[in-house]
PDB file of N, CA and C in Angstrom:
ATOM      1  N   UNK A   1      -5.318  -4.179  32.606  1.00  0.00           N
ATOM      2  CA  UNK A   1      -5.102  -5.181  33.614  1.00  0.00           C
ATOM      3  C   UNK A   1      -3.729  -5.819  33.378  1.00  0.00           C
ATOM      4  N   UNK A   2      -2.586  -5.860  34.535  1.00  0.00           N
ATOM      5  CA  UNK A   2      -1.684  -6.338  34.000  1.00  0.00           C
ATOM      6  C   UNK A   2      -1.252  -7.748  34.255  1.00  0.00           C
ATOM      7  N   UNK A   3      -0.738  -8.199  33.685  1.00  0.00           N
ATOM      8  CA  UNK A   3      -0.753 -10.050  33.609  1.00  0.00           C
ATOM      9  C   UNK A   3       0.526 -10.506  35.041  1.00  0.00           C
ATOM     10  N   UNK A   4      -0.397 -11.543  35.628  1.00  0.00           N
ATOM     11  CA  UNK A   4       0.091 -11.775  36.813  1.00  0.00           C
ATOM     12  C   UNK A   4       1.449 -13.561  36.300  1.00  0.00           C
ATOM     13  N   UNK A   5       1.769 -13.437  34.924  1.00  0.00           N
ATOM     14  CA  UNK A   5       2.918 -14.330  34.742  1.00  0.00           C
ATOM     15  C   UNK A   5       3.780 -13.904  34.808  1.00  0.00           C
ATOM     16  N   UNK A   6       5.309 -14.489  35.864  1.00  0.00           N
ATOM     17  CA  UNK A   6       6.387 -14.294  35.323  1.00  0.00           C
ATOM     18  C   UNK A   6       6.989 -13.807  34.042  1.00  0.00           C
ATOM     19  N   UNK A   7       7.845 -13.242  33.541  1.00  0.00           N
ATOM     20  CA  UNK A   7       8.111 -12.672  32.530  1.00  0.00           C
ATOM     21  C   UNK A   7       9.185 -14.097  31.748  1.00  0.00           C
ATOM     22  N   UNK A   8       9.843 -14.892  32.321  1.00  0.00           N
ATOM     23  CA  UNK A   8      10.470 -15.931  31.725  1.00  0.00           C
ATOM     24  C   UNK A   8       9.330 -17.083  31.783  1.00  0.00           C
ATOM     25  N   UNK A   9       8.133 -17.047  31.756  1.00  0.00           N
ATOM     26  CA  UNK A   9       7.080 -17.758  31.808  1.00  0.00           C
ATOM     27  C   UNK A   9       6.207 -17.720  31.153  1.00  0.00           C
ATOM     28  N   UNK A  10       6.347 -16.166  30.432  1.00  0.00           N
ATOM     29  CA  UNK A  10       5.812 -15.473  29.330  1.00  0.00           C
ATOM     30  C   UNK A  10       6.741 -16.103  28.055  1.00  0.00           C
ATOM     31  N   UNK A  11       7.614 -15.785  28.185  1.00  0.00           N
ATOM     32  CA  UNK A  11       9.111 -15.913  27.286  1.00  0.00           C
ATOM     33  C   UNK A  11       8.678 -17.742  26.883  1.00  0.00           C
ATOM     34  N   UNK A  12       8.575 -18.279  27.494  1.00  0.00           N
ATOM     35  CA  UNK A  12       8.340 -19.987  27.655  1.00  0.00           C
ATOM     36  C   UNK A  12       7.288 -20.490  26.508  1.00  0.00           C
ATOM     37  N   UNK A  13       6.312 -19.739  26.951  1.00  0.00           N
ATOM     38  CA  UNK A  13       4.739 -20.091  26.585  1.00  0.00           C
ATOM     39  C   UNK A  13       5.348 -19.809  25.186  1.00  0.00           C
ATOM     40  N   UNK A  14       5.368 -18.166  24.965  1.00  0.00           N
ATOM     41  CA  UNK A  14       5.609 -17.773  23.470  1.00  0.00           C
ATOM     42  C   UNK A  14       6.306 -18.821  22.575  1.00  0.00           C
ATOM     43  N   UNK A  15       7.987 -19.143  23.254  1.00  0.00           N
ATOM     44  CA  UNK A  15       8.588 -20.228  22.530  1.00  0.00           C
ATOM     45  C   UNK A  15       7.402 -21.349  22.163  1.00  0.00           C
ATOM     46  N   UNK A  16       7.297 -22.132  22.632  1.00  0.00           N
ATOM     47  CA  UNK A  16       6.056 -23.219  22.719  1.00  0.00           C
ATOM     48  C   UNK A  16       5.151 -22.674  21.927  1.00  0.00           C
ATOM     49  N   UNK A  17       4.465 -21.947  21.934  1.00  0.00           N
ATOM     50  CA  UNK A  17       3.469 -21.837  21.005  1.00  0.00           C
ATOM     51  C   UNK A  17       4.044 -21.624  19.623  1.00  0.00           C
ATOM     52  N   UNK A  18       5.010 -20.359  19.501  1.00  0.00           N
ATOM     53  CA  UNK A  18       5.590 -20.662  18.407  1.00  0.00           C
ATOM     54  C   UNK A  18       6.272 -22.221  18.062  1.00  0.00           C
ATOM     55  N   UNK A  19       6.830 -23.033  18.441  1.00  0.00           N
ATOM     56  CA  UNK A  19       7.041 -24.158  17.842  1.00  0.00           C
ATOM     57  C   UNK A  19       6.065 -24.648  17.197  1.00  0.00           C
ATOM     58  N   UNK A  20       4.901 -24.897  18.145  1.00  0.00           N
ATOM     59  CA  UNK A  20       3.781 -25.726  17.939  1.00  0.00           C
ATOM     60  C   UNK A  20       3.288 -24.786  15.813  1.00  0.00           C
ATOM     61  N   UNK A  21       3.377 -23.580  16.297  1.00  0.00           N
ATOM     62  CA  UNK A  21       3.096 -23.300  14.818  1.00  0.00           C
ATOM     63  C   UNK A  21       4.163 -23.956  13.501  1.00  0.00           C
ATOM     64  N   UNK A  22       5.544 -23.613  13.725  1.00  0.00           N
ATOM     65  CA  UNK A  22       5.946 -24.540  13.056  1.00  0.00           C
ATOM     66  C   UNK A  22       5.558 -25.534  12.544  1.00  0.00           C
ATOM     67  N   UNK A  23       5.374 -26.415  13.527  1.00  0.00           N
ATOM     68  CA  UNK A  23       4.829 -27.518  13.443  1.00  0.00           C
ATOM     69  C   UNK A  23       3.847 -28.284  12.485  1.00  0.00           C
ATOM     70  N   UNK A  24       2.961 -27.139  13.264  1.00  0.00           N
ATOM     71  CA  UNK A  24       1.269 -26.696  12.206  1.00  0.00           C
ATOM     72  C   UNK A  24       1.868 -26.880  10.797  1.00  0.00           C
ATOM     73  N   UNK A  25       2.484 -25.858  10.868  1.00  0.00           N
ATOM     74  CA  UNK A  25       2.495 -25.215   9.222  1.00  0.00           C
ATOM     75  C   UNK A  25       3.571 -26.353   8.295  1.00  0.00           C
ATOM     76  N   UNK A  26       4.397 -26.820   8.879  1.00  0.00           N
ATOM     77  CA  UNK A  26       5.152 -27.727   8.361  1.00  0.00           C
ATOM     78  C   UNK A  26       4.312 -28.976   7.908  1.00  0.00           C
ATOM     79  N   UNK A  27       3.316 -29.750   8.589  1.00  0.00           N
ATOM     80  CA  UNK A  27       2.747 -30.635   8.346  1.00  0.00           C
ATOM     81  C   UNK A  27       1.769 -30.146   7.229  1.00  0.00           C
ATOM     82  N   UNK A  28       1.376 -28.581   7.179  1.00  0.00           N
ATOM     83  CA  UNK A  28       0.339 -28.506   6.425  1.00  0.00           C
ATOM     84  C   UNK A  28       0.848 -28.182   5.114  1.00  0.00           C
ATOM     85  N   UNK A  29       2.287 -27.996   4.894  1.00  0.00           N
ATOM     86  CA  UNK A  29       3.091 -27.571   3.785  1.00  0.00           C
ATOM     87  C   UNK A  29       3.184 -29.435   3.215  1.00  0.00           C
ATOM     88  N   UNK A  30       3.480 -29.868   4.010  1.00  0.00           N
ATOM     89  CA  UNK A  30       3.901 -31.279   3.379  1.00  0.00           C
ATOM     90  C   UNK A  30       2.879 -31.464   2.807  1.00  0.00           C
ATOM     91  N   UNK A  31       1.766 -31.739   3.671  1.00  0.00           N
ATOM     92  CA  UNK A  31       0.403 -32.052   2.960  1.00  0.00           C
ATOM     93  C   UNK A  31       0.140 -31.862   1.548  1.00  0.00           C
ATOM     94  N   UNK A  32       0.097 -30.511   1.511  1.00  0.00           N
ATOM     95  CA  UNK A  32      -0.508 -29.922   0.065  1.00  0.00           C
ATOM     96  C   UNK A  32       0.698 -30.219  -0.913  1.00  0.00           C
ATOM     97  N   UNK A  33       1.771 -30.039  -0.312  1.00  0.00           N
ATOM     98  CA  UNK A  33       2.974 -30.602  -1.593  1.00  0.00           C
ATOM     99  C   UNK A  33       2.879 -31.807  -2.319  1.00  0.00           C
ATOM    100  N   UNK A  34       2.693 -32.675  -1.179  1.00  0.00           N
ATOM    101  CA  UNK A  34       2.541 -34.038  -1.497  1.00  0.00           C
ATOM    102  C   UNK A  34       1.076 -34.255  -2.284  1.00  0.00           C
ATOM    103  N   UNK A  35       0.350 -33.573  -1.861  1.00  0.00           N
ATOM    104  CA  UNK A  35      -1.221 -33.771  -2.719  1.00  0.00           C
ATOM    105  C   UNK A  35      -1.065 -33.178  -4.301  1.00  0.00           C
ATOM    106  N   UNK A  36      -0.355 -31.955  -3.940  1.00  0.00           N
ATOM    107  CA  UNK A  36      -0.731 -31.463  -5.315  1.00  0.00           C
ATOM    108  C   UNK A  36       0.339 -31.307  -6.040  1.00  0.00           C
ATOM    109  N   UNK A  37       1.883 -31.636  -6.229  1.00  0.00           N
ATOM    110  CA  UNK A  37       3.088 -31.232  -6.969  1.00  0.00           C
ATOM    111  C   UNK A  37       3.051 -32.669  -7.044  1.00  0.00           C
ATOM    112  N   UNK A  38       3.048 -34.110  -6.773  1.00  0.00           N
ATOM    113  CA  UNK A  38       3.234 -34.735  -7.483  1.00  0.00           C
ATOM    114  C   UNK A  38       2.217 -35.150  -8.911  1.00  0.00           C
ATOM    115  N   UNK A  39       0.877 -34.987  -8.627  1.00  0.00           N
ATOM    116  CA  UNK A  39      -0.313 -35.027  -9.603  1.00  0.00           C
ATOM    117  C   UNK A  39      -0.153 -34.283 -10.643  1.00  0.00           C
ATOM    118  N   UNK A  40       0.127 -33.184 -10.375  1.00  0.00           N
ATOM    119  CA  UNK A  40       0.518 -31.697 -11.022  1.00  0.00           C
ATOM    120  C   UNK A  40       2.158 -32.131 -12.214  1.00  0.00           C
ATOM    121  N   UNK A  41       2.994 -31.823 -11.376  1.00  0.00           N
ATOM    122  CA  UNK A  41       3.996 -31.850 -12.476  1.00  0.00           C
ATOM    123  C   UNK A  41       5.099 -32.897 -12.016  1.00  0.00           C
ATOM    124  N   UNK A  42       4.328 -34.297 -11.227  1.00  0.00           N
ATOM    125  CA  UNK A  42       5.671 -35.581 -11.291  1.00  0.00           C
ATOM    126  C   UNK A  42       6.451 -35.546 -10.063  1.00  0.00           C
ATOM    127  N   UNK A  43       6.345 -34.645  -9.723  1.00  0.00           N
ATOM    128  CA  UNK A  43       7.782 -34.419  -8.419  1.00  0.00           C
ATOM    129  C   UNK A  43       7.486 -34.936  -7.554  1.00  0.00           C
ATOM    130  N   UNK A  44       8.476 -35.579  -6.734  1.00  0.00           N
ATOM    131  CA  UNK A  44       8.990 -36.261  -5.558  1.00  0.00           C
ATOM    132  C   UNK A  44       7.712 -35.864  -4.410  1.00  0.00           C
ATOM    133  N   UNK A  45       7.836 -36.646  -3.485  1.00  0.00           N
ATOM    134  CA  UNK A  45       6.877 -36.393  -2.447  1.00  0.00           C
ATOM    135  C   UNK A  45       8.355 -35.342  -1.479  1.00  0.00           C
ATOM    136  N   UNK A  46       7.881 -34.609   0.108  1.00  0.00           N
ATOM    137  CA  UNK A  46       8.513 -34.017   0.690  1.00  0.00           C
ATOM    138  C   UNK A  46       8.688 -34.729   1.790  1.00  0.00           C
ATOM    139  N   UNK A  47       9.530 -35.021   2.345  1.00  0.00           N
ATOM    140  CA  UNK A  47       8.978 -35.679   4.355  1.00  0.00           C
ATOM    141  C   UNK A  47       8.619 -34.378   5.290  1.00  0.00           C
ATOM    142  N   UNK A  48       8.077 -35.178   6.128  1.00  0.00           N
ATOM    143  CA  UNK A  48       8.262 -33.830   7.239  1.00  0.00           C
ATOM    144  C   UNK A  48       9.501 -32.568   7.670  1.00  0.00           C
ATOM    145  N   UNK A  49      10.354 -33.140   7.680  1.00  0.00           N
ATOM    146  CA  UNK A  49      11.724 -32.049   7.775  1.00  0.00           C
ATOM    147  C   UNK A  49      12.298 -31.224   6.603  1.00  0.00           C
ATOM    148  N   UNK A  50      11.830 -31.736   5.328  1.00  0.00           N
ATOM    149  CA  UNK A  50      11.513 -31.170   4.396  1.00  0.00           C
ATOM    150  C   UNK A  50      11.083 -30.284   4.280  1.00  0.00           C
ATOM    151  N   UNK A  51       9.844 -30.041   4.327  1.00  0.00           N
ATOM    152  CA  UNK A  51       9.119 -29.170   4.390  1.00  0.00           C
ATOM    153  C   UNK A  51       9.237 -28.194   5.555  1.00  0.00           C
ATOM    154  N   UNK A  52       9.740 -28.640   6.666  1.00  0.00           N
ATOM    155  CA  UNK A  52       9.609 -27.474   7.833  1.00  0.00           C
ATOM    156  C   UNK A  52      11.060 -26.414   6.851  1.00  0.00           C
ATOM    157  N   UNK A  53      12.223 -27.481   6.532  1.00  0.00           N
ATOM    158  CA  UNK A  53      13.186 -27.009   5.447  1.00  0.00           C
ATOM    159  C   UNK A  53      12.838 -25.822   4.847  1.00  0.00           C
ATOM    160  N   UNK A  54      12.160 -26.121   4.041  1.00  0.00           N
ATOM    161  CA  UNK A  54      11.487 -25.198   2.682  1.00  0.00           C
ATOM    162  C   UNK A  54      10.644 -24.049   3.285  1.00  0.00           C
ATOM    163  N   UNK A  55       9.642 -24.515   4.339  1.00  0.00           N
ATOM    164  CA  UNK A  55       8.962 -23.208   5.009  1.00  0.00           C
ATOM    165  C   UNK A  55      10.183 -21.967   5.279  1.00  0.00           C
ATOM    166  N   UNK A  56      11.587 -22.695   6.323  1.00  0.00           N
ATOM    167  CA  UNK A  56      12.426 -21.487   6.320  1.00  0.00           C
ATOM    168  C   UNK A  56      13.185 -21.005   5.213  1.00  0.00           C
ATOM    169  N   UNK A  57      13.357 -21.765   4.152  1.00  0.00           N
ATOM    170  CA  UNK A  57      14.132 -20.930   3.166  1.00  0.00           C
ATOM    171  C   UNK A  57      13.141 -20.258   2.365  1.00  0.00           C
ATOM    172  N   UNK A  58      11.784 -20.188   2.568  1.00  0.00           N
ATOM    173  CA  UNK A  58      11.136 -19.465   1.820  1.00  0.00           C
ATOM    174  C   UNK A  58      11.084 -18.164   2.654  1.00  0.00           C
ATOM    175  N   UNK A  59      11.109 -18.324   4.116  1.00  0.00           N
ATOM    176  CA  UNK A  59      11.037 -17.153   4.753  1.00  0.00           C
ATOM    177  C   UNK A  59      12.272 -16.405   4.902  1.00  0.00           C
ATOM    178  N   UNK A  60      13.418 -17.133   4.389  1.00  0.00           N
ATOM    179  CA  UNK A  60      14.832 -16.262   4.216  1.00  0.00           C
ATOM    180  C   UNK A  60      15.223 -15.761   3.354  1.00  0.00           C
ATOM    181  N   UNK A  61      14.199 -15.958   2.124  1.00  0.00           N
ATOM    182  CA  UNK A  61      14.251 -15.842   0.775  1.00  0.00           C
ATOM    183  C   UNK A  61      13.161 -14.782   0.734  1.00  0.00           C
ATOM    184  N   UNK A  62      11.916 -14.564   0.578  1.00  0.00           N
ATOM    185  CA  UNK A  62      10.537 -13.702   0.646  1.00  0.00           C
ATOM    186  C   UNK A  62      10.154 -12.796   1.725  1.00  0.00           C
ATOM    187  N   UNK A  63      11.170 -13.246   3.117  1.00  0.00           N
ATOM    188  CA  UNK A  63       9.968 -12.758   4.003  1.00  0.00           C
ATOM    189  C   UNK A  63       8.825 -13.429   4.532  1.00  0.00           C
ATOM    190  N   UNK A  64       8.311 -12.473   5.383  1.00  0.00           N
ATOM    191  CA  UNK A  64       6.742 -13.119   5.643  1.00  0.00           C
ATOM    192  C   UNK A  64       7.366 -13.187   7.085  1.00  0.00           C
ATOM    193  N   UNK A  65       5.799 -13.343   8.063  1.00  0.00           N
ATOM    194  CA  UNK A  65       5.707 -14.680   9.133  1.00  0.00           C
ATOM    195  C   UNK A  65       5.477 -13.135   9.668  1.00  0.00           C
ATOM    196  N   UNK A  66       5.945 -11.538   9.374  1.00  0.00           N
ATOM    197  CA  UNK A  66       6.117 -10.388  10.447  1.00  0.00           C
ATOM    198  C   UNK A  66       5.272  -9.368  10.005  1.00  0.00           C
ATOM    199  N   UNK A  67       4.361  -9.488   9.041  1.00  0.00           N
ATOM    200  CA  UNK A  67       3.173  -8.935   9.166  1.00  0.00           C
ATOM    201  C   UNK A  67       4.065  -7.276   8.597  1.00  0.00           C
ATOM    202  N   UNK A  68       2.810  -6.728   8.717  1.00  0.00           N
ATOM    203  CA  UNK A  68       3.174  -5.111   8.131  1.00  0.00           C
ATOM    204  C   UNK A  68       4.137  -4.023   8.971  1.00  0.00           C
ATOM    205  N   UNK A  69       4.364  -4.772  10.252  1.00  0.00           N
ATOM    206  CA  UNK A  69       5.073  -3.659  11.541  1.00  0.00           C
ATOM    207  C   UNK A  69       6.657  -3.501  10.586  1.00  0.00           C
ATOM    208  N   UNK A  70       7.320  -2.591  11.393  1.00  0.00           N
ATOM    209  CA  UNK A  70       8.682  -2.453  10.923  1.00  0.00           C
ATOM    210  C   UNK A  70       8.959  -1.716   9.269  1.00  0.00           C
ATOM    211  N   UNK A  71       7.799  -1.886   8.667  1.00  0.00           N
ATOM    212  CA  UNK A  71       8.054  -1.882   7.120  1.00  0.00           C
ATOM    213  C   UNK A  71       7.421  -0.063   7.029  1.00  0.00           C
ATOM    214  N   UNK A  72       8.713   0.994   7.355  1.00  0.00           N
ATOM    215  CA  UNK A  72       7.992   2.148   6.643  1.00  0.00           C
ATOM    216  C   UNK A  72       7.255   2.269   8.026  1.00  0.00           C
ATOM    217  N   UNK A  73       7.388   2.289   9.021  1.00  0.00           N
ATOM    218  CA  UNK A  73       6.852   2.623  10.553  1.00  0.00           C
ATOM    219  C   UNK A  73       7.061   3.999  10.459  1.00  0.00           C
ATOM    220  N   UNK A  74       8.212   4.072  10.624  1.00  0.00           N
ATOM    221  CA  UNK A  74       8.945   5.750  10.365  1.00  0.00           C
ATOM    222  C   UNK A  74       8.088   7.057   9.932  1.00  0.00           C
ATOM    223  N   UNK A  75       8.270   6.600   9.078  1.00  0.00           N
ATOM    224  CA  UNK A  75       8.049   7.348   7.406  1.00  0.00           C
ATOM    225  C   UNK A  75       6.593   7.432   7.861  1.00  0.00           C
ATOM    226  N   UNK A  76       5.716   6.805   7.858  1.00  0.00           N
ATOM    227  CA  UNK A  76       4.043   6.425   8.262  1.00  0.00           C
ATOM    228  C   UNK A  76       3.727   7.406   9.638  1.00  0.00           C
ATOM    229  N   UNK A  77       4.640   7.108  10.334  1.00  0.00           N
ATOM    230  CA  UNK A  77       4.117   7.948  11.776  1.00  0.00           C
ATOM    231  C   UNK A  77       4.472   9.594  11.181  1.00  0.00           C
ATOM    232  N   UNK A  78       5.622   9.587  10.486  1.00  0.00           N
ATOM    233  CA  UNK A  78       5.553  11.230  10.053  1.00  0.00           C
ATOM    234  C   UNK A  78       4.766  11.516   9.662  1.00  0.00           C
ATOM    235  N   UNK A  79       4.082  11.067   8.511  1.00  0.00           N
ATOM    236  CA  UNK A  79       3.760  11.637   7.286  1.00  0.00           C
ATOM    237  C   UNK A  79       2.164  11.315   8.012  1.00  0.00           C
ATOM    238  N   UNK A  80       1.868  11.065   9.150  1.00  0.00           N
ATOM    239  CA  UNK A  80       0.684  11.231   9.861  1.00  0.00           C
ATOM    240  C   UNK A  80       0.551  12.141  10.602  1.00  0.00           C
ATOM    241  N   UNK A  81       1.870  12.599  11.107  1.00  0.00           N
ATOM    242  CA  UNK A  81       1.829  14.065  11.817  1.00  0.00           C
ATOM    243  C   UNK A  81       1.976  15.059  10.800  1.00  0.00           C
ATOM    244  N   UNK A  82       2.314  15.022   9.963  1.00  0.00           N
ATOM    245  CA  UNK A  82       2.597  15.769   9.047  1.00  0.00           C
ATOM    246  C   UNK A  82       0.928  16.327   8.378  1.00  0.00           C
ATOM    247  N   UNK A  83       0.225  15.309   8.471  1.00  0.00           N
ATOM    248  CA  UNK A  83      -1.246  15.417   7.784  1.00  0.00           C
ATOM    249  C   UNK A  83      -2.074  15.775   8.781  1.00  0.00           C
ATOM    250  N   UNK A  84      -2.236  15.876  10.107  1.00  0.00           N
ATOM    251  CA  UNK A  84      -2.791  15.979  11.272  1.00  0.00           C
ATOM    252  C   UNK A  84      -2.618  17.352  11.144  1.00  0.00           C
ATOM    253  N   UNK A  85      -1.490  18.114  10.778  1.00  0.00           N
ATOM    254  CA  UNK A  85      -1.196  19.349  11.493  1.00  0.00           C
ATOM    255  C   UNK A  85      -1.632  20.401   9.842  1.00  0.00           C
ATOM    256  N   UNK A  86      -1.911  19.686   8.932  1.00  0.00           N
ATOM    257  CA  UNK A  86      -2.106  20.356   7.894  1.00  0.00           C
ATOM    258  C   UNK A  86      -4.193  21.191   7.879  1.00  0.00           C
ATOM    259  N   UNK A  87      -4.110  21.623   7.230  1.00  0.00           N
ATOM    260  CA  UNK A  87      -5.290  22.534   7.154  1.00  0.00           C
ATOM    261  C   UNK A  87      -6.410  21.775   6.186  1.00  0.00           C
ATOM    262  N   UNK A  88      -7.734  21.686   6.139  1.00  0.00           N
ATOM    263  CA  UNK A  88      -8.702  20.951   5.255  1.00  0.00           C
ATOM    264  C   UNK A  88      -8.041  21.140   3.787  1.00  0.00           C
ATOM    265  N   UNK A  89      -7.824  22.523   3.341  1.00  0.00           N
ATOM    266  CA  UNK A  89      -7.581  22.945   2.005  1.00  0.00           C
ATOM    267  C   UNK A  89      -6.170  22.499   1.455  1.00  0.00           C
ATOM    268  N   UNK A  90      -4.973  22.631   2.625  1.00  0.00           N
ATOM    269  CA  UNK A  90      -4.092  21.457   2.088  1.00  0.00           C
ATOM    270  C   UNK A  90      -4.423  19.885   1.914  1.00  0.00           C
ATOM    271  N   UNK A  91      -5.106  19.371   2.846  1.00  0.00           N
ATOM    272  CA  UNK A  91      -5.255  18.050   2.542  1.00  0.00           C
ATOM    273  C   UNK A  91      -6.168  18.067   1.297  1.00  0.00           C
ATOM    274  N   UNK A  92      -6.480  18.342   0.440  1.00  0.00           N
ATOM    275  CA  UNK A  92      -7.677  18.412  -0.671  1.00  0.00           C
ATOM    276  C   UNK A  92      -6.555  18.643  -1.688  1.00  0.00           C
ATOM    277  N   UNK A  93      -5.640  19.460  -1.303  1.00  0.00           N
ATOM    278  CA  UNK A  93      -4.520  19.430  -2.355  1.00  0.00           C
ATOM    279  C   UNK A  93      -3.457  18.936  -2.453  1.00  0.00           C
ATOM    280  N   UNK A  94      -3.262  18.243  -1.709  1.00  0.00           N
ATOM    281  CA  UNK A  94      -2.579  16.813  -1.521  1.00  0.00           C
ATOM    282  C   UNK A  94      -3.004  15.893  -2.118  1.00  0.00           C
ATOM    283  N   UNK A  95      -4.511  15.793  -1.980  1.00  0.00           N
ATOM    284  CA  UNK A  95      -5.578  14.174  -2.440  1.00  0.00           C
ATOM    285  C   UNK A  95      -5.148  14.420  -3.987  1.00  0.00           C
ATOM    286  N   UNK A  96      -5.585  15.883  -4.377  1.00  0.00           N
ATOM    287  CA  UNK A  96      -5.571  15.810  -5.933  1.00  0.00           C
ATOM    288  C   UNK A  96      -4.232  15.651  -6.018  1.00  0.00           C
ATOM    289  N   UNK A  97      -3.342  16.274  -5.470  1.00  0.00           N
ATOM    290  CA  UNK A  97      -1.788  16.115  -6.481  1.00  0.00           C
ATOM    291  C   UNK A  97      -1.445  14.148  -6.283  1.00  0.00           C
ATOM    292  N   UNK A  98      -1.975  13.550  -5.514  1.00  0.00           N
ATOM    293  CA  UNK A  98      -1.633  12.183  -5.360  1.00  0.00           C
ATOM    294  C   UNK A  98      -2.322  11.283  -6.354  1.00  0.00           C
ATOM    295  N   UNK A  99      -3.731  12.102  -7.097  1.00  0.00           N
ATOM    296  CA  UNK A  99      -4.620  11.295  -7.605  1.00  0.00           C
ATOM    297  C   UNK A  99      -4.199  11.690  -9.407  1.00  0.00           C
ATOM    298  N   UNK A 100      -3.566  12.968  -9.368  1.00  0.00           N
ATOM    299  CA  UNK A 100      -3.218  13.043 -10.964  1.00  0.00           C
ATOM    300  C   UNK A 100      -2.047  12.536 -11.649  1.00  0.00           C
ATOM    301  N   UNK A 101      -2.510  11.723 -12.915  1.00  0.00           N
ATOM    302  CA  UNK A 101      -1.399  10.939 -13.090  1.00  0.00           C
ATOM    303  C   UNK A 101      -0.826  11.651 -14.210  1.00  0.00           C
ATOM    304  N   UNK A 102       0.509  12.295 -14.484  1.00  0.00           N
ATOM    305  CA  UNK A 102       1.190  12.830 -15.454  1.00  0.00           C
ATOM    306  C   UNK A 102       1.076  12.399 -16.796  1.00  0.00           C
ATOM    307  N   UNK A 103       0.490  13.012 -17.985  1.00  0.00           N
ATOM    308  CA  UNK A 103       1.441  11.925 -19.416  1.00  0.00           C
ATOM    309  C   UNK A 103       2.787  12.327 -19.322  1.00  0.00           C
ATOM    310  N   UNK A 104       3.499  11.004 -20.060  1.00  0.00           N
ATOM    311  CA  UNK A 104       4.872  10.882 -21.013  1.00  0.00           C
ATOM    312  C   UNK A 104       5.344  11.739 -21.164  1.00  0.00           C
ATOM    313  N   UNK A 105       6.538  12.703 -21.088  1.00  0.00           N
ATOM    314  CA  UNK A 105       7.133  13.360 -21.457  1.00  0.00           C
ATOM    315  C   UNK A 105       6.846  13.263 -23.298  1.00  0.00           C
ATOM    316  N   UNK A 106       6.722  14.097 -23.937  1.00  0.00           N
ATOM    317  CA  UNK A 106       6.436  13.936 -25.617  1.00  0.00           C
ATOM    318  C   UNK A 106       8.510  13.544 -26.008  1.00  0.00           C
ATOM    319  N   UNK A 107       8.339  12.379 -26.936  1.00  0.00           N
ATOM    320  CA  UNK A 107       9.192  12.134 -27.162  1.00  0.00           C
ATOM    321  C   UNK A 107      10.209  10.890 -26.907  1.00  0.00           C
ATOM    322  N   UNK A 108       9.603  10.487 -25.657  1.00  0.00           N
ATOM    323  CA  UNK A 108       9.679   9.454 -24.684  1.00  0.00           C
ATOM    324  C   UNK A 108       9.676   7.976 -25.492  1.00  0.00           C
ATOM    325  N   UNK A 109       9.816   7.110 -24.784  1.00  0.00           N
ATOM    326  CA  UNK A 109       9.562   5.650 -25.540  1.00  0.00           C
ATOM    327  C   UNK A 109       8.552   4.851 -24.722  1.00  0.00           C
ATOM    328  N   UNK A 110       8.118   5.411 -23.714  1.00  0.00           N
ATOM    329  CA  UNK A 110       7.325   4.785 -22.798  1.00  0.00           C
ATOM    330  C   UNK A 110       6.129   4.637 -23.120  1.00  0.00           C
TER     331      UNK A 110
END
């Protein structure tokens, strides 16, 4: 069924809702900071802009917020055609060569 909104109306909503998460998550970052890092180890309380602060440098720093898409898409869609088109008796010898784990080279320091 296809959606009877404008497409810059779509574009709108999304913005907006995403803020509103911001939002969310900023207040709920302060929260727990403020509850539990000063009790914990002394530190300063955060304000609100603070924390929305820290939410993005953690996400410019770690990541996050984009879920598993993009990461190895590629590689994943091959290596699914790649297994689709293979025969029962290769995939069985695949499972084992993925499941045996090598020893150490003798001599090694590992």
């Amino acid at each position: 069924m296809k959606s009877r909104l404008p497409r810059g109306v779509k574009i709108a909503l999304f913005a907006l809702l995403a803020l509103a998460v911001l939002a969310l998550l900023g207040l709920v970052v302060m929260s727990l900071w403020n509850w539990l890092t000063p009790a914990l180890f002394g530190w300063k309380t955060l304000g609100y802009w603070q924390a929305v602060g820290l939410i993005v440098l953690c996400r410019l720093l770690f990541g996050g917020f984009g879920g598993p898409r993009g990461r190895g898409g590629f590689a994943r869609h091959r290596m699914r055609e790649r297994w689709e088109q293979m025969t029962p008796e290769e995939r069985e010898k695949l499972r084992a060569c993925w499941g045996r784990v090598t020893p150490p080279e003798s001599g090694s320091n590992v």
